[in-house]
PDB file of N, CA and C in Angstrom:
ATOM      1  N   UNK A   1       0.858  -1.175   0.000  1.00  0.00           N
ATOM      2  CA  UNK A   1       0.000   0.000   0.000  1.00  0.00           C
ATOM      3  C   UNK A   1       0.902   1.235   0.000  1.00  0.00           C
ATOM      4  N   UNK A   2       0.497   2.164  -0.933  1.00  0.00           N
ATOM      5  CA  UNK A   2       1.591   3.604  -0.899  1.00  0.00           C
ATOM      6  C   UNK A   2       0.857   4.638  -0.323  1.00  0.00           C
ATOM      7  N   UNK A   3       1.056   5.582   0.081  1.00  0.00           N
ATOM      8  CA  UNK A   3       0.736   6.566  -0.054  1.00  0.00           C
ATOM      9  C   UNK A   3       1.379   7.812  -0.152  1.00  0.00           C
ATOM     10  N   UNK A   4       0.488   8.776  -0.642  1.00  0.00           N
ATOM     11  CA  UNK A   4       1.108   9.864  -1.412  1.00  0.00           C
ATOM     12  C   UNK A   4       1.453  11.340  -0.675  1.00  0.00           C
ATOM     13  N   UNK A   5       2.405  11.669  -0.043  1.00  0.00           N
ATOM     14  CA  UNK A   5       2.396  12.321   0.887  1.00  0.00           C
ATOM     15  C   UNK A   5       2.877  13.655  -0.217  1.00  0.00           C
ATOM     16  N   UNK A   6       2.698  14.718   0.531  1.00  0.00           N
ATOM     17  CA  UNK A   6       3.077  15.949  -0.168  1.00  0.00           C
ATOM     18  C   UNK A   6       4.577  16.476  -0.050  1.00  0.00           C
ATOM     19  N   UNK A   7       5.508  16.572  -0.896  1.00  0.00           N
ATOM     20  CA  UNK A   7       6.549  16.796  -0.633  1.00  0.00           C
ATOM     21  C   UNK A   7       7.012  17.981  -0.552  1.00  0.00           C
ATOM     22  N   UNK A   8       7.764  19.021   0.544  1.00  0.00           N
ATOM     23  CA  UNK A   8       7.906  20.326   0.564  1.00  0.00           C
ATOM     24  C   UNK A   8       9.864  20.394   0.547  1.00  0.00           C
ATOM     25  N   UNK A   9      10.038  21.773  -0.689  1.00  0.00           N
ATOM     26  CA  UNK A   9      11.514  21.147  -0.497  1.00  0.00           C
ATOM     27  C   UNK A   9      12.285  22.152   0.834  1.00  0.00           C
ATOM     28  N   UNK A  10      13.417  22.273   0.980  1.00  0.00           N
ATOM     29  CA  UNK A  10      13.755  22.762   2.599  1.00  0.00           C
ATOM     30  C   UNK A  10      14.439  24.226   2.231  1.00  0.00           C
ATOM     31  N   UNK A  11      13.840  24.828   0.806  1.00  0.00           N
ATOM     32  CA  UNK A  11      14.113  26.121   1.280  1.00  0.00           C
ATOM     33  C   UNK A  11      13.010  26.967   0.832  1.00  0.00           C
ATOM     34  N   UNK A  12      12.174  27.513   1.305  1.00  0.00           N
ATOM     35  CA  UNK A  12      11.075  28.145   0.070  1.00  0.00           C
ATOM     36  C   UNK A  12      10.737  29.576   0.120  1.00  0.00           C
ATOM     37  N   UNK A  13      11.120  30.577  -1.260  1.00  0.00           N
ATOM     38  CA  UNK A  13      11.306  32.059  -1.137  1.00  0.00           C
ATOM     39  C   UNK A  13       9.721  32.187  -2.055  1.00  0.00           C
ATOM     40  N   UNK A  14       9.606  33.025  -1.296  1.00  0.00           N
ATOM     41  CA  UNK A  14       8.254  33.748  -1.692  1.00  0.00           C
ATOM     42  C   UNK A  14       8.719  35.236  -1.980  1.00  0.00           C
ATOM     43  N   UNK A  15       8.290  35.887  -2.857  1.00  0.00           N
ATOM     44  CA  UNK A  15       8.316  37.146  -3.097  1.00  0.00           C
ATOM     45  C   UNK A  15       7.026  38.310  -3.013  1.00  0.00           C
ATOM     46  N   UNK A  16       6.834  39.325  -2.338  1.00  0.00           N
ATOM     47  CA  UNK A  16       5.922  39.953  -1.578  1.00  0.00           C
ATOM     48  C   UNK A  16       4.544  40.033  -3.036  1.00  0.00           C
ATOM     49  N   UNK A  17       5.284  40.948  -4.123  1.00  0.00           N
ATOM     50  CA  UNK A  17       4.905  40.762  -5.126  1.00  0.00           C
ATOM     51  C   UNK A  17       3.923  39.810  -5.888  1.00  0.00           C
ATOM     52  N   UNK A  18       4.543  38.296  -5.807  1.00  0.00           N
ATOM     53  CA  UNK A  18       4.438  37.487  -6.700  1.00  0.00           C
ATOM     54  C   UNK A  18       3.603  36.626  -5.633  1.00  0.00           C
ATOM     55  N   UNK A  19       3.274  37.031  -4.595  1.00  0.00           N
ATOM     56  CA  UNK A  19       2.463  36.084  -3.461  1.00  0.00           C
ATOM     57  C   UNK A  19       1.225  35.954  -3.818  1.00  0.00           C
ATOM     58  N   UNK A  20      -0.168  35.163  -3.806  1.00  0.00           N
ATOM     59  CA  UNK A  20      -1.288  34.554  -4.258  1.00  0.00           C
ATOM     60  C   UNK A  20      -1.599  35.968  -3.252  1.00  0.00           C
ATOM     61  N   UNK A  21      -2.839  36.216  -3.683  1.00  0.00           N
ATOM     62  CA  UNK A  21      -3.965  37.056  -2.564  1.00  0.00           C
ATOM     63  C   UNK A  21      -5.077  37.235  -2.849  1.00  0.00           C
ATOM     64  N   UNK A  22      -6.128  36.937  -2.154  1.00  0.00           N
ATOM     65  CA  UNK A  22      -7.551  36.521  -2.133  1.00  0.00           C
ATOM     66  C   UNK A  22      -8.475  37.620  -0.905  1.00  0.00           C
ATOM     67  N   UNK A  23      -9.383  37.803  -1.852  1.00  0.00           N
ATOM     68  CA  UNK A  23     -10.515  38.059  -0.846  1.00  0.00           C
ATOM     69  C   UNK A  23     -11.398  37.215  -0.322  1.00  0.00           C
ATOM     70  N   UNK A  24     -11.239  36.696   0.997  1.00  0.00           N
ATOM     71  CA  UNK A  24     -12.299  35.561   1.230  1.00  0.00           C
ATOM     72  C   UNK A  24     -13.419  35.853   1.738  1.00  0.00           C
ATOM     73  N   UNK A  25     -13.169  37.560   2.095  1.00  0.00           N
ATOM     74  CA  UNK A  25     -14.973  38.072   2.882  1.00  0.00           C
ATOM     75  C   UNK A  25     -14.167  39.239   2.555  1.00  0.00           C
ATOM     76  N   UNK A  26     -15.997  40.386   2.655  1.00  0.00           N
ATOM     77  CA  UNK A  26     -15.646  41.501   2.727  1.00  0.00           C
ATOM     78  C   UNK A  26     -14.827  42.173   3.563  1.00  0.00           C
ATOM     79  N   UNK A  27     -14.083  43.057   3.339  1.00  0.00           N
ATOM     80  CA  UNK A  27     -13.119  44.249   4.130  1.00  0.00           C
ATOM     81  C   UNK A  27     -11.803  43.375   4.530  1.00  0.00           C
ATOM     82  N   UNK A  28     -11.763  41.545   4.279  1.00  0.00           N
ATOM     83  CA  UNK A  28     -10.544  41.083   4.772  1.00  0.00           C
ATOM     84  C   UNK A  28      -9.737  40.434   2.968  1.00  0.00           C
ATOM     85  N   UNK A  29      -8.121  41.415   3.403  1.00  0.00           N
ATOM     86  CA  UNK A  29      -7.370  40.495   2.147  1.00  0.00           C
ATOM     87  C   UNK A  29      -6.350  39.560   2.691  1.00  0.00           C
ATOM     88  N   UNK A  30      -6.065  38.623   1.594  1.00  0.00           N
ATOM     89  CA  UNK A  30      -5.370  37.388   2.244  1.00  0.00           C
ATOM     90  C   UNK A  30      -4.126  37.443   1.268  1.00  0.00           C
ATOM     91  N   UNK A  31      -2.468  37.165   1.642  1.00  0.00           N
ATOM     92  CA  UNK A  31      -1.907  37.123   1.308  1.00  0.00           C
ATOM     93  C   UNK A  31      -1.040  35.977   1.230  1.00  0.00           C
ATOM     94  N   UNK A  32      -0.745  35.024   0.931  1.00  0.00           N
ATOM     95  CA  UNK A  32      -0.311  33.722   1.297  1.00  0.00           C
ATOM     96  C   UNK A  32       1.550  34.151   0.958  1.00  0.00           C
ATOM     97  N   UNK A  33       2.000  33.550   2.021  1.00  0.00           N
ATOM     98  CA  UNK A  33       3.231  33.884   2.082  1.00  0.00           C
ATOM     99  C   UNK A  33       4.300  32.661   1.568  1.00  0.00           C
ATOM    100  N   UNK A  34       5.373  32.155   2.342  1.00  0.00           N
ATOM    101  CA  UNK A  34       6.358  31.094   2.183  1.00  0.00           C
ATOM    102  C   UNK A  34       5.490  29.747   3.175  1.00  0.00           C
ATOM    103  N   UNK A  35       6.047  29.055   3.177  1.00  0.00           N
ATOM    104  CA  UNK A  35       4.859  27.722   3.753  1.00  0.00           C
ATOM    105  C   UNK A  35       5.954  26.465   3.108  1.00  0.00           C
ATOM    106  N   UNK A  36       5.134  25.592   4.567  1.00  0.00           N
ATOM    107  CA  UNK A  36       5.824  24.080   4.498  1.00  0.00           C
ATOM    108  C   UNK A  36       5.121  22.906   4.691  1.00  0.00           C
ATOM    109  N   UNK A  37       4.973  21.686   4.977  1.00  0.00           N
ATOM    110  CA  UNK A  37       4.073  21.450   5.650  1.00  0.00           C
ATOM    111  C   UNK A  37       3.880  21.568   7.472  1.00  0.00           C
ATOM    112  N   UNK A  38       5.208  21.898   8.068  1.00  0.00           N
ATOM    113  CA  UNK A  38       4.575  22.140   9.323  1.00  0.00           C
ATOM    114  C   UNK A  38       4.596  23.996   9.634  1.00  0.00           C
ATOM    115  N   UNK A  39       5.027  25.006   8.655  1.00  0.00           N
ATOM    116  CA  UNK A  39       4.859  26.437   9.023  1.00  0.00           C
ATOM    117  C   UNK A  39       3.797  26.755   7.938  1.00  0.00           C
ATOM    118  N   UNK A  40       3.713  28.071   8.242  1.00  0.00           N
ATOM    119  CA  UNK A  40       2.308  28.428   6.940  1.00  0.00           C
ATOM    120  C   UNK A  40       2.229  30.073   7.654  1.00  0.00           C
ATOM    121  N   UNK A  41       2.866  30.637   6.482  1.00  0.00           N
ATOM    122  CA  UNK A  41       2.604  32.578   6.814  1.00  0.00           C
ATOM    123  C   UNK A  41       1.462  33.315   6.033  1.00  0.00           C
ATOM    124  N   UNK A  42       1.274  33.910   6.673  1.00  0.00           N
ATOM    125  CA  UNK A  42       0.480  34.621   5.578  1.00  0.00           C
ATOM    126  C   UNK A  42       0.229  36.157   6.518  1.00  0.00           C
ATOM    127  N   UNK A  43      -0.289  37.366   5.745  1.00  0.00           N
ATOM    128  CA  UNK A  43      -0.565  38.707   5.578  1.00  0.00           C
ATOM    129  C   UNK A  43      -1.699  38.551   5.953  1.00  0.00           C
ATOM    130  N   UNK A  44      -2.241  39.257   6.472  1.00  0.00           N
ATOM    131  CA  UNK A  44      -3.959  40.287   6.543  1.00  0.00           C
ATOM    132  C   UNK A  44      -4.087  41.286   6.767  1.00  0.00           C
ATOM    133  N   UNK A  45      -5.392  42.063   5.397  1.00  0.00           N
ATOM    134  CA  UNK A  45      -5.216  43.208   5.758  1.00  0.00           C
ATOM    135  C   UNK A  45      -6.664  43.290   6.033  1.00  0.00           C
ATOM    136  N   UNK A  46      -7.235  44.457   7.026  1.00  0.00           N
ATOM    137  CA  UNK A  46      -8.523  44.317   7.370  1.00  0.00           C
ATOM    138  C   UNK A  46      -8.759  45.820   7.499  1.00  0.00           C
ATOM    139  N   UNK A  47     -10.570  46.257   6.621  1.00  0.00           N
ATOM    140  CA  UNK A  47     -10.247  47.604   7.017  1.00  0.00           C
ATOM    141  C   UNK A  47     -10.809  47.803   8.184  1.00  0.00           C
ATOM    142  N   UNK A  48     -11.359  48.959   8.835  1.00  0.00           N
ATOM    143  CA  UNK A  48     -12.007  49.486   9.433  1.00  0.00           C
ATOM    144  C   UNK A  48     -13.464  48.937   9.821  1.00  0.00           C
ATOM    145  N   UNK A  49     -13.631  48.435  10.675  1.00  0.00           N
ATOM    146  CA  UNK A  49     -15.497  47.799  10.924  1.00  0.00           C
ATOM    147  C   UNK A  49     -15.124  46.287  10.303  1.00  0.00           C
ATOM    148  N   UNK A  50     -14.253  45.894   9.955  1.00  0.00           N
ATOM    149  CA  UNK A  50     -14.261  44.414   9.568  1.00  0.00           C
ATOM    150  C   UNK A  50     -14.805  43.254  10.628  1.00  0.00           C
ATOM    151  N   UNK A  51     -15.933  42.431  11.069  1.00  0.00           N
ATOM    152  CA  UNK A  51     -15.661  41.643  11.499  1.00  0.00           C
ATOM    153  C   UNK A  51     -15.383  40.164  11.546  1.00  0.00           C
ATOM    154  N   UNK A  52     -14.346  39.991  11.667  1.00  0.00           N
ATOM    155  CA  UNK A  52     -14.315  38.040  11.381  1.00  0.00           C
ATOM    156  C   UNK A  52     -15.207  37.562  12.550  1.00  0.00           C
ATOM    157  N   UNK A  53     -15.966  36.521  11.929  1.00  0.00           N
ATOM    158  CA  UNK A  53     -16.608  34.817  12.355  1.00  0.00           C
ATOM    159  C   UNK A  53     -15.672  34.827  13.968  1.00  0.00           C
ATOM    160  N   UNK A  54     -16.411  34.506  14.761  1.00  0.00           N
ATOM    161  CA  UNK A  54     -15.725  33.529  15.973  1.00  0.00           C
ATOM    162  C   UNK A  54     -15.439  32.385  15.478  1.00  0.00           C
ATOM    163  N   UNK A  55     -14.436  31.799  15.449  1.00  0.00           N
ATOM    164  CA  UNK A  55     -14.304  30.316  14.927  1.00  0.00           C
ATOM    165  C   UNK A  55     -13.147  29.452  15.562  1.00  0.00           C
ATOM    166  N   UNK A  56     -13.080  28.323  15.045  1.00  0.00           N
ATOM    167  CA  UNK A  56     -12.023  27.845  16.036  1.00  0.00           C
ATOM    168  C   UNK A  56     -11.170  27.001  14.549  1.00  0.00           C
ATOM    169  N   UNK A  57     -10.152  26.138  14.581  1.00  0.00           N
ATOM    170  CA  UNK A  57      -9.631  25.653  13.603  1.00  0.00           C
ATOM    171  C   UNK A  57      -8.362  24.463  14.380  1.00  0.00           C
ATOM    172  N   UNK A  58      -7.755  23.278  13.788  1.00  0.00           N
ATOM    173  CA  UNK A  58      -6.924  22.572  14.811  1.00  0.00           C
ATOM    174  C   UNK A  58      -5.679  23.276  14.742  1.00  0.00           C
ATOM    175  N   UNK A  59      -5.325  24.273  13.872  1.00  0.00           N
ATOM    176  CA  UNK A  59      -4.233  24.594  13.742  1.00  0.00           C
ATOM    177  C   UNK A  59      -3.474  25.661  14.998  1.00  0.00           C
ATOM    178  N   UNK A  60      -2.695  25.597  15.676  1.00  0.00           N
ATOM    179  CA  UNK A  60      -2.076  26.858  16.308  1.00  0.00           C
ATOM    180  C   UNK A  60      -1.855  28.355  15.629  1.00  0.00           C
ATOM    181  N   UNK A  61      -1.988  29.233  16.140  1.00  0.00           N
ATOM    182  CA  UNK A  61      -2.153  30.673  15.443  1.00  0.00           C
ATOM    183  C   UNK A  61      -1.645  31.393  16.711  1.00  0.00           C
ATOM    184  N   UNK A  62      -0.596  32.365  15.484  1.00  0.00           N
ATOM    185  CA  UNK A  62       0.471  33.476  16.205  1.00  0.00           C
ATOM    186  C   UNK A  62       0.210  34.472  15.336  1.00  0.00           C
ATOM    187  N   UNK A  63      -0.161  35.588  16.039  1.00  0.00           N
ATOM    188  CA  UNK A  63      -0.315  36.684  15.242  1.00  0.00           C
ATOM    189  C   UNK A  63       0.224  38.207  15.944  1.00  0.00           C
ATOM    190  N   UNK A  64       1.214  38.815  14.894  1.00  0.00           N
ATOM    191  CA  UNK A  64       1.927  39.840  14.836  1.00  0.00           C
ATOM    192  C   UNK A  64       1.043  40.982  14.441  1.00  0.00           C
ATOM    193  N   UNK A  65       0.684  42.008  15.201  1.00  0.00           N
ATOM    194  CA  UNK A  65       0.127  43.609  14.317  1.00  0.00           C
ATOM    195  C   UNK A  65       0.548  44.353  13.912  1.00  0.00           C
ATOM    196  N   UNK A  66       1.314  44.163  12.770  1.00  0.00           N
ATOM    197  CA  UNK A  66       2.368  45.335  11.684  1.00  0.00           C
ATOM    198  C   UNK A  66       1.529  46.776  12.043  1.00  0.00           C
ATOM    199  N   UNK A  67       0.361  46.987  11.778  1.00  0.00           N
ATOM    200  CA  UNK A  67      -0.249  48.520  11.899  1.00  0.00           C
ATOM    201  C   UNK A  67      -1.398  48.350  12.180  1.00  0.00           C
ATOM    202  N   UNK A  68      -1.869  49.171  12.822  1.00  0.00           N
ATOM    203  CA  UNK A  68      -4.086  48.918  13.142  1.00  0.00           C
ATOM    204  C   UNK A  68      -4.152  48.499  14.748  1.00  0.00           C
ATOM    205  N   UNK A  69      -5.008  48.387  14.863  1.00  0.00           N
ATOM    206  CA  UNK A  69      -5.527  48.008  16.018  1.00  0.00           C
ATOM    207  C   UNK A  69      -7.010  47.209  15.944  1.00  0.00           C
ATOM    208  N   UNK A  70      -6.821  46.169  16.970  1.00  0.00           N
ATOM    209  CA  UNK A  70      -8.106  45.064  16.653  1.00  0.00           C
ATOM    210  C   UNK A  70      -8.702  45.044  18.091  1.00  0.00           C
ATOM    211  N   UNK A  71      -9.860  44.818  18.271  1.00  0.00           N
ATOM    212  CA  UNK A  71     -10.748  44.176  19.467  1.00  0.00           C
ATOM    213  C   UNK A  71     -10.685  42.518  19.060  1.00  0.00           C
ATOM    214  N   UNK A  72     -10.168  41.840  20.239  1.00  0.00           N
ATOM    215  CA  UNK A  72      -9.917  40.295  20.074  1.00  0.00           C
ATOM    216  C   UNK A  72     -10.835  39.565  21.064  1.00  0.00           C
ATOM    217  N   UNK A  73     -11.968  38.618  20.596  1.00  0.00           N
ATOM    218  CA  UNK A  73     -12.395  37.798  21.365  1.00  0.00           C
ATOM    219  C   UNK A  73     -12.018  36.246  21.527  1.00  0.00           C
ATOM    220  N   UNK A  74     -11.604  35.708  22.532  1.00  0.00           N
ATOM    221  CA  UNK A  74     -10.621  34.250  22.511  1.00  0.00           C
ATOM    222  C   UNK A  74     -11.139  34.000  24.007  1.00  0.00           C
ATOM    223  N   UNK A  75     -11.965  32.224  23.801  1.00  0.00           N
ATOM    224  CA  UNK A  75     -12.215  31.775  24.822  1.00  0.00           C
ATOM    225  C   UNK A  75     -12.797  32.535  26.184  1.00  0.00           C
ATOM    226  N   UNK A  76     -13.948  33.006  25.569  1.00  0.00           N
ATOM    227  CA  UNK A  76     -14.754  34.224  26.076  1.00  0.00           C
ATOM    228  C   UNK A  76     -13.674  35.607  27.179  1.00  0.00           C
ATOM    229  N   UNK A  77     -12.815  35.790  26.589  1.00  0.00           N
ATOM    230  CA  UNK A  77     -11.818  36.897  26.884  1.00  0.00           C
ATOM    231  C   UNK A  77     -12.361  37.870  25.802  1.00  0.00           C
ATOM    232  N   UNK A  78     -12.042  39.119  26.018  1.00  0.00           N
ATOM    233  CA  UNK A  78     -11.849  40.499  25.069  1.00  0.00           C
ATOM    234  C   UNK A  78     -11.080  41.240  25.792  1.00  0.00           C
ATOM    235  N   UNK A  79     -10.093  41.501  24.358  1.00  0.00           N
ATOM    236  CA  UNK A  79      -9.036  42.151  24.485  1.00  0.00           C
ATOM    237  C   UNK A  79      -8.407  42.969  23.240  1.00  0.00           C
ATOM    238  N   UNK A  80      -7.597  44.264  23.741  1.00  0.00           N
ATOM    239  CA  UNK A  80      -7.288  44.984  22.457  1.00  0.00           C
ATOM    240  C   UNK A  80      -5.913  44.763  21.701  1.00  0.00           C
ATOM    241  N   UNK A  81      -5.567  45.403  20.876  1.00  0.00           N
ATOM    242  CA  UNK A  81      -3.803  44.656  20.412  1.00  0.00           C
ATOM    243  C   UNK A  81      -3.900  45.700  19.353  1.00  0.00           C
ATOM    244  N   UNK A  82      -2.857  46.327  19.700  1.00  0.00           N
ATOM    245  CA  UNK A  82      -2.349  47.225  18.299  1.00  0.00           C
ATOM    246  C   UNK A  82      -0.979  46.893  18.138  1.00  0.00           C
ATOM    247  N   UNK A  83      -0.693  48.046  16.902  1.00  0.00           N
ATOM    248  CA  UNK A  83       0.997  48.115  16.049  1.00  0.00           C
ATOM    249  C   UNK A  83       1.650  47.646  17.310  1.00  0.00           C
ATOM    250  N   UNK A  84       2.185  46.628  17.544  1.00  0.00           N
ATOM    251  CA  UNK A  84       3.985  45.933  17.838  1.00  0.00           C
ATOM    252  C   UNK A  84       3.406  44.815  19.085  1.00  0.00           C
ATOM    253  N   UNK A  85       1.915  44.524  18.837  1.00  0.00           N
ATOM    254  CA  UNK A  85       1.689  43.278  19.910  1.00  0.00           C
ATOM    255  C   UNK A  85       1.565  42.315  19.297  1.00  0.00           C
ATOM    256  N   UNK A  86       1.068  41.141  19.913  1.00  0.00           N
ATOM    257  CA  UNK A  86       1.080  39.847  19.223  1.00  0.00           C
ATOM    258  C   UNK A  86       0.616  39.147  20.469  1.00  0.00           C
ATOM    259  N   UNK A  87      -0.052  37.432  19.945  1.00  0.00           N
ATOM    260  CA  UNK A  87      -0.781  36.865  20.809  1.00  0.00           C
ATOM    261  C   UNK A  87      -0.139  35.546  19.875  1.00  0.00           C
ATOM    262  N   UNK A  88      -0.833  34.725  20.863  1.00  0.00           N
ATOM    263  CA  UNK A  88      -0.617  32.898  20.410  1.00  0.00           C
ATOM    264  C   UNK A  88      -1.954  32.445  20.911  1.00  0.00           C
ATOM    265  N   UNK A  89      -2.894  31.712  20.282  1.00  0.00           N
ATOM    266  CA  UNK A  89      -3.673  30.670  20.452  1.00  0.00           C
ATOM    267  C   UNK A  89      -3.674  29.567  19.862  1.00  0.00           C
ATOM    268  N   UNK A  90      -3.815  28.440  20.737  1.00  0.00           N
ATOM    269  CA  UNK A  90      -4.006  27.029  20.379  1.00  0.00           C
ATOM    270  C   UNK A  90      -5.045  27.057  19.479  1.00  0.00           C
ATOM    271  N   UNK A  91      -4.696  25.455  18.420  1.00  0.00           N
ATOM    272  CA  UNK A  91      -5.580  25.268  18.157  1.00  0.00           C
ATOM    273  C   UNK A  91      -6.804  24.304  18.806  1.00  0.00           C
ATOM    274  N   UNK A  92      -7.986  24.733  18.014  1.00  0.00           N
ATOM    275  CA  UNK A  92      -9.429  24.180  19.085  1.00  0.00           C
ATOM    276  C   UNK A  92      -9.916  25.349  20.157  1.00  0.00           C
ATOM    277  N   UNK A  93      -9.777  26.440  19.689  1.00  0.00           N
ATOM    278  CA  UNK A  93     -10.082  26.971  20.607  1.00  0.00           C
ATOM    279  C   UNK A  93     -10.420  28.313  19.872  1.00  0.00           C
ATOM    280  N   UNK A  94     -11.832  28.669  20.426  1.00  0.00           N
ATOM    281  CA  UNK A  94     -12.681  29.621  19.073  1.00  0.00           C
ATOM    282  C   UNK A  94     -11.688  30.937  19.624  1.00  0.00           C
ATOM    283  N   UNK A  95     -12.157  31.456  18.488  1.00  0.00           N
ATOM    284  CA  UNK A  95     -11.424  32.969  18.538  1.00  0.00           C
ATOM    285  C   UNK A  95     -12.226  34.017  17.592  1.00  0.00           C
ATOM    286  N   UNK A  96     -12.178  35.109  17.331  1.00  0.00           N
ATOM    287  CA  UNK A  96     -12.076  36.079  16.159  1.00  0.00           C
ATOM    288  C   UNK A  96     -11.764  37.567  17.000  1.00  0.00           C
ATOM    289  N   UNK A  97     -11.675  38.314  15.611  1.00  0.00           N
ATOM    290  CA  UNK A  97     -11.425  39.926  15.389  1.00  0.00           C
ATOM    291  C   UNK A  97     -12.541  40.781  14.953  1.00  0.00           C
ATOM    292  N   UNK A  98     -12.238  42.385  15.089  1.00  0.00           N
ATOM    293  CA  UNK A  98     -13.126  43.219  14.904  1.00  0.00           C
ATOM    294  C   UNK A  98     -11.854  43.971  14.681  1.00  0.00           C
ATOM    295  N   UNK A  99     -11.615  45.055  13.450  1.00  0.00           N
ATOM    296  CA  UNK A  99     -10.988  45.619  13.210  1.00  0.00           C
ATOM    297  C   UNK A  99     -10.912  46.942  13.357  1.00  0.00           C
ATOM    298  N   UNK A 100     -10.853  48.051  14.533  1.00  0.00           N
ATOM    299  CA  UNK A 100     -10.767  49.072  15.045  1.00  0.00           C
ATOM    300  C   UNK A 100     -10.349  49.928  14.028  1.00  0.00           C
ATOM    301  N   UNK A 101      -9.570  49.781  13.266  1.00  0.00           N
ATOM    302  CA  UNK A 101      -8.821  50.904  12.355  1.00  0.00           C
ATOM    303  C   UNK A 101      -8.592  49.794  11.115  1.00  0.00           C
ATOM    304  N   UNK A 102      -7.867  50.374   9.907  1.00  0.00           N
ATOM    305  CA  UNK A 102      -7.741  49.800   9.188  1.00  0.00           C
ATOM    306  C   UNK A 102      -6.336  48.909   9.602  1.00  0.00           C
ATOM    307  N   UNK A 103      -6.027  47.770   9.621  1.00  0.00           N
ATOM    308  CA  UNK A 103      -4.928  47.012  10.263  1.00  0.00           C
ATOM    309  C   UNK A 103      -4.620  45.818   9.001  1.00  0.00           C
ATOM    310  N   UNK A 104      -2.796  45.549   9.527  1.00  0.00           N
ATOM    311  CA  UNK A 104      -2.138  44.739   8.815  1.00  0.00           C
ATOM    312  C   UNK A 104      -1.718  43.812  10.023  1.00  0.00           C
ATOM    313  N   UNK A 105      -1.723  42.313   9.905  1.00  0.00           N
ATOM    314  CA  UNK A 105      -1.667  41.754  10.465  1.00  0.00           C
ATOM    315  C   UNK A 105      -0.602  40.500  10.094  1.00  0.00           C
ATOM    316  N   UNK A 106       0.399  39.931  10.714  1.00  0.00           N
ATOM    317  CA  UNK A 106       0.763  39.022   9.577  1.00  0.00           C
ATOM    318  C   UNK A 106       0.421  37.516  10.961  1.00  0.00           C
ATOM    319  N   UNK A 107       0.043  36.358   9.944  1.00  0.00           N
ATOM    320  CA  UNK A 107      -0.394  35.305  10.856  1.00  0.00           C
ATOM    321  C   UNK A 107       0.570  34.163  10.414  1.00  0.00           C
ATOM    322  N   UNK A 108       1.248  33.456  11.587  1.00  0.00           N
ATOM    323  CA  UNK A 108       1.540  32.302  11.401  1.00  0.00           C
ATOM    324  C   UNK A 108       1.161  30.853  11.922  1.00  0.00           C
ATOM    325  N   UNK A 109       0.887  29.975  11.098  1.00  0.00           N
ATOM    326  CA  UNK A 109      -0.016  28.784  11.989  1.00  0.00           C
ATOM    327  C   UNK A 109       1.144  27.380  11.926  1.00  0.00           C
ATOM    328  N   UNK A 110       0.313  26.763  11.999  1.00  0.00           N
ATOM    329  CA  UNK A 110       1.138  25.147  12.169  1.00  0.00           C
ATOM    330  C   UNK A 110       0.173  24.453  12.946  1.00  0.00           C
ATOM    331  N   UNK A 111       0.074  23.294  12.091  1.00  0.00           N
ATOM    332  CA  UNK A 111       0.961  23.080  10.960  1.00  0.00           C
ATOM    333  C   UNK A 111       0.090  23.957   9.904  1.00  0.00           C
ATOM    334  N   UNK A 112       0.394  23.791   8.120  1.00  0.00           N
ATOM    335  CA  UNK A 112       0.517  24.162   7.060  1.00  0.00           C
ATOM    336  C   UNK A 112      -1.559  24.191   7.258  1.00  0.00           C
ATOM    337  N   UNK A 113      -2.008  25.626   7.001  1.00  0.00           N
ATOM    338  CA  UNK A 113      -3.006  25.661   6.502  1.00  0.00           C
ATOM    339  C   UNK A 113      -3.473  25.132   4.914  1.00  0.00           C
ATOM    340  N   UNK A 114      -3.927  24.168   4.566  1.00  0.00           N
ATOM    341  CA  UNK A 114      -3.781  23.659   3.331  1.00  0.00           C
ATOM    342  C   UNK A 114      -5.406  24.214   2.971  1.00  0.00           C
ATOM    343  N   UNK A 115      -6.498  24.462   3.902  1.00  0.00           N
ATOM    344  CA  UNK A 115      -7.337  25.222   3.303  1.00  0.00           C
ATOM    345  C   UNK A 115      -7.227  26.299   2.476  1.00  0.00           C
ATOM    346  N   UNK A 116      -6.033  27.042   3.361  1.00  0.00           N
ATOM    347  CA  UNK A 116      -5.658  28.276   2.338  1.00  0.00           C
ATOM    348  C   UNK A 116      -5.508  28.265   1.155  1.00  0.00           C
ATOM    349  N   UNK A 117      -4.281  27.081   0.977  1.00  0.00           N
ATOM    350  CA  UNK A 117      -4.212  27.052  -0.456  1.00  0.00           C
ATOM    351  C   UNK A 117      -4.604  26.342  -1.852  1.00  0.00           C
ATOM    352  N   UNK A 118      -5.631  25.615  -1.681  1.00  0.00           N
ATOM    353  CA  UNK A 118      -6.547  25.112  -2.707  1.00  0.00           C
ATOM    354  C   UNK A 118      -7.282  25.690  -3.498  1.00  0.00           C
TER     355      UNK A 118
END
């Protein structure tokens, strides 16, 4: 019996430019960055009044706030985070945003969001 595993090679350059980017809802853009199967980067930009879904996902999520400021709800907590904070949540464990200002966000998960990129 084989199976077909996905092979990632061990150096991978992405260029800011030449990166995939999607709108998957209104006011949020998606930027897909360099990725492996156990890292996975990516950009968000969100404007003003954006709100993401509470949701949860198995993946772990680290997220950096290049610029903006967000209202964060995680595991019935609320909390704020602007330009130069950052948070970590497990995965399984609901979360979302509300975007205070227009904000850049960059997210890293693990393992490899493969929803993203299909």
């Amino acid at each position: 019996m084989s199976s077909q595993a996905k092979v990632f090679p061990d150096l991978v350059v992405v260029r800011h430019d030449a990166s995939p980017e999607s709108n998957p809802e209104p006011g949020l853009r998606r930027k897909v960055m360099a990725y492996n199967d156990k890292l996975f980067l990516v950009e968000h930009r969100m404007v003003k009044g954006w709100k993401g879904t509470v949701h949860s996902h198995p993946h772990d999520q680290m997220v950096y706030v290049v610029g903006g400021r967000l209202k964060v709800t995680s595991d019935g907590k609320i909390f704020e985070i602007q330009t130069g904070d950052s948070f970590v949540v497990r995965g399984g464990v609901e979360h979302g945003a509300v975007a205070l200002e227009d904000s850049l966000v960059v997210d890293i998960f693990t393992p490899c969001r493969e929803d993203y990129i299909k």
